[in-house]
Protein backbone atom coordinates (compact mmCIF):
# COMPACT_ATOMS: atom_id res chain seq x y z
CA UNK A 1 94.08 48.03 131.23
CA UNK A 2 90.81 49.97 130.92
CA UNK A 3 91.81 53.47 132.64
CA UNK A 4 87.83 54.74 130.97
CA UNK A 5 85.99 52.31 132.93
CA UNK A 6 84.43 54.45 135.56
CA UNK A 7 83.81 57.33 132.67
CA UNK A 8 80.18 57.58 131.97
CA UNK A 9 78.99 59.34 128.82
CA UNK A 10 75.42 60.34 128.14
CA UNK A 11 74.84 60.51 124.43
CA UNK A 12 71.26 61.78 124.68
CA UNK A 13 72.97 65.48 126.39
CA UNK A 14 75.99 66.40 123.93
CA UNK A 15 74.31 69.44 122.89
CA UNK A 16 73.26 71.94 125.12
CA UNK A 17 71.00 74.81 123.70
CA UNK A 18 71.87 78.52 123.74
CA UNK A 19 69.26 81.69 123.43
CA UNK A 20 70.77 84.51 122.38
CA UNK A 21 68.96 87.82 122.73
CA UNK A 22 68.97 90.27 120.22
CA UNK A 23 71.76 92.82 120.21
CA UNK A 24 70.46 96.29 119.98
CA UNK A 25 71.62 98.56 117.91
CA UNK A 26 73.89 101.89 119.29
CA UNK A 27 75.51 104.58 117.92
CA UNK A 28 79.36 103.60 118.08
CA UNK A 29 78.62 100.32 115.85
CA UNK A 30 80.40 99.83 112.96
CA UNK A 31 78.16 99.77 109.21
CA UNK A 32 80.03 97.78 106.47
CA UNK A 33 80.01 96.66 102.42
CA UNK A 34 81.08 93.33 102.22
CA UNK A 35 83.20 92.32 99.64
CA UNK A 36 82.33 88.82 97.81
CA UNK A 37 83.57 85.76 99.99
CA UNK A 38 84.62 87.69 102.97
CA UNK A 39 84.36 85.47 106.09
CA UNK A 40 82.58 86.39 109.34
CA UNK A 41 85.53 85.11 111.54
CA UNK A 42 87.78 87.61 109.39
CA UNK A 43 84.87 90.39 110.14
CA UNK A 44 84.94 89.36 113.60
CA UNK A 45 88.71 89.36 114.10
CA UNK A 46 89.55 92.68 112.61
CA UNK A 47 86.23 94.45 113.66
CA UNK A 48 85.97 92.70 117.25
CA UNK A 49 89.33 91.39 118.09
CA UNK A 50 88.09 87.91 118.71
CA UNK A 51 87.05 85.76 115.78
CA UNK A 52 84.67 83.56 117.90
CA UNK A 53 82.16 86.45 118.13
CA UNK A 54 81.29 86.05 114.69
CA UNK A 55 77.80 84.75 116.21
CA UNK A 56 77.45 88.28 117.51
CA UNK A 57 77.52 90.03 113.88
CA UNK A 58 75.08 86.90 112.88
CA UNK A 59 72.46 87.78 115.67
CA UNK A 60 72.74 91.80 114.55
CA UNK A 61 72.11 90.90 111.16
CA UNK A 62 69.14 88.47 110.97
CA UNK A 63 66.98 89.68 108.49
CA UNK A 64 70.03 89.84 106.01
CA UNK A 65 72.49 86.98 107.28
CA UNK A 66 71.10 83.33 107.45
CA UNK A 67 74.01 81.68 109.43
CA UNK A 68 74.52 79.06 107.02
CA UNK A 69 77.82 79.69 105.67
CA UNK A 70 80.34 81.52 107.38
CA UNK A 71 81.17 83.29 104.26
CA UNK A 72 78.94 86.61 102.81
CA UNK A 73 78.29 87.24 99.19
CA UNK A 74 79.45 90.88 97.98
CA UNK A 75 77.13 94.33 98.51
CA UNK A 76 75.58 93.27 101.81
CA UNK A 77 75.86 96.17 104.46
CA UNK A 78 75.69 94.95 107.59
CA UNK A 79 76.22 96.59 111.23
CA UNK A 80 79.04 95.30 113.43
CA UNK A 81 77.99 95.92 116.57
CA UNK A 82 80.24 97.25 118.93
CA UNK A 83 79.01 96.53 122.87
């Protein structure tokens, strides 16, 4: 018994790209140290109340977060934005 057999999967489309514009900068965000090895799903979570917006403190931070580890080295400040 074969219950996939009418299930068709395109391998060339599993990733879909996203654009994310930059997040502009207002008065009620949040301006932080970070302490060495703090996560940006922990920043998230307690700063944002949703760990999967970690992409949003990424995209406020360009010029001082690369995105290639979730987790920060110590004495950065960054800006939490808050919209």
């Amino acid at each position: 018994m074969n219950r996939y057999k009418n299930v068709n999967i395109e391998k060339d489309n599993l990733y879909e790209s996203i654009i994310v514009k930059s997040i502009p900068e207002q008065d009620n965000d949040i301006y932080i140290i970070t302490p060495d090895g703090i996560s940006l799903t922990y920043l998230a979570t307690k700063y944002l109340n949703d760990p999967t917006r970690y992409v949003d403190i990424i995209y406020a931070n360009e010029n001082i977060i690369d995105g290639d580890s979730l987790y920060l080295q110590g004495g950065l400040r960054i800006r939490i934005p808050q919209g």
